[in-house]
Protein backbone atom coordinates (compact mmCIF):
# COMPACT_ATOMS: atom_id res chain seq x y z
CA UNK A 1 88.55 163.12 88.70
CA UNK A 2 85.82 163.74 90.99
CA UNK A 3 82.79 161.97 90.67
CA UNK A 4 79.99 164.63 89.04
CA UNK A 5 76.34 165.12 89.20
CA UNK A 6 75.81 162.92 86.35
CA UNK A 7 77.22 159.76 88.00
CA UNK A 8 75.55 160.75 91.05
CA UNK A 9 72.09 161.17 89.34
CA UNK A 10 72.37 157.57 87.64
CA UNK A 11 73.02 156.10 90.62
CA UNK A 12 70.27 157.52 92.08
CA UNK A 13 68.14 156.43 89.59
CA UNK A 14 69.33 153.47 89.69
CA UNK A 15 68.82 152.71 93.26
CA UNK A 16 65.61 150.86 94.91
CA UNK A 17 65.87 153.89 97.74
CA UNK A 18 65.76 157.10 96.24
CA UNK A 19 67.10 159.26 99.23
CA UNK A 20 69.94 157.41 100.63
CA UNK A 21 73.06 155.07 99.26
CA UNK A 22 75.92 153.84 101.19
CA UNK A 23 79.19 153.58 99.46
CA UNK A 24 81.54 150.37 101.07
CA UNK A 25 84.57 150.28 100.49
CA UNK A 26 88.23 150.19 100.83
CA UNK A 27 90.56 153.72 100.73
CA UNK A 28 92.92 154.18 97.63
CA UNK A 29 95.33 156.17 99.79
CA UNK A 30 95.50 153.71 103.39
CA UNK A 31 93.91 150.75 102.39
CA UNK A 32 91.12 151.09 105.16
CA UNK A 33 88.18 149.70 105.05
CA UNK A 34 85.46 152.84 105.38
CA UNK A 35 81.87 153.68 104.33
CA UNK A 36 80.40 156.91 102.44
CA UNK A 37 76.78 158.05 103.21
CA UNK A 38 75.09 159.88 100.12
CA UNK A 39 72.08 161.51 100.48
CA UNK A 40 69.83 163.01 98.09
CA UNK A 41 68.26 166.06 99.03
CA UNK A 42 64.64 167.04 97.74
CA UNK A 43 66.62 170.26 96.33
CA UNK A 44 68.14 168.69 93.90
CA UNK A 45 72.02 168.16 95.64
CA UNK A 46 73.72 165.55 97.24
CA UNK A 47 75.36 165.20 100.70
CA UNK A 48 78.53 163.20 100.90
CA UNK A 49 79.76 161.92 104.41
CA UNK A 50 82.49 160.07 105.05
CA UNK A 51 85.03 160.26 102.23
CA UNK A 52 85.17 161.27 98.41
CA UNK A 53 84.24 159.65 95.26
CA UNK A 54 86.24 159.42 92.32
CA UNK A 55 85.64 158.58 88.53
CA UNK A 56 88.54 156.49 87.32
CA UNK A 57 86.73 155.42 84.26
CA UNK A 58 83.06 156.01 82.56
CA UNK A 59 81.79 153.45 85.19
CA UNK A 60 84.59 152.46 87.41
CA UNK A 61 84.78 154.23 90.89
CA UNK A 62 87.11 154.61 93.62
CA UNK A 63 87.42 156.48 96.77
CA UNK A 64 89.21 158.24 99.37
CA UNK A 65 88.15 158.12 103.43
CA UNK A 66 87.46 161.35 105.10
CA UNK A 67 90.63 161.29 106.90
CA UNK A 68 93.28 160.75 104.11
CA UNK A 69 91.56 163.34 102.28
CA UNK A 70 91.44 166.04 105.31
CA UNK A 71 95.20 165.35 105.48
CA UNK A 72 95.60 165.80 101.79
CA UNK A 73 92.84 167.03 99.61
CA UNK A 74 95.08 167.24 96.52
CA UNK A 75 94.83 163.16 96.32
CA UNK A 76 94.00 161.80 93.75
CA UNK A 77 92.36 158.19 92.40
């Protein structure tokens, strides 16, 4: 499943910078090693860049990079 605001906000709030979090990791689908930007905008939404979170459990996450996902954005985690 894709990761919702919820997640988003704790990690936010958990975070010692409030605007920005980089995501490092490695791509469920090719096994590349890739990073996703997240911003948090003062309106209240988030910008993704990069790739695309996923929830596999309540506090587990895993992702897909931008490309794998362009090529097939039915993937799942």
């Amino acid at each position: 499943m894709l990761i919702n605001l919820e997640a988003l906000d704790q990690m936010f709030m958990d975070s010692p910078a409030p605007s920005h979090l980089t995501y490092d990791g490695r791509c469920r689908s090719c096994g590349q090693e890739f990073r996703i930007e997240i911003d948090h905008h003062i309106s209240g939404g988030y910008g993704l860049a990069g790739g695309v979170l996923y929830m596999q459990e309540a506090d587990k996450l895993t992702a897909i990079c931008e490309a794998c996902y362009r090529s097939n954005p039915e993937l799942e985690a």
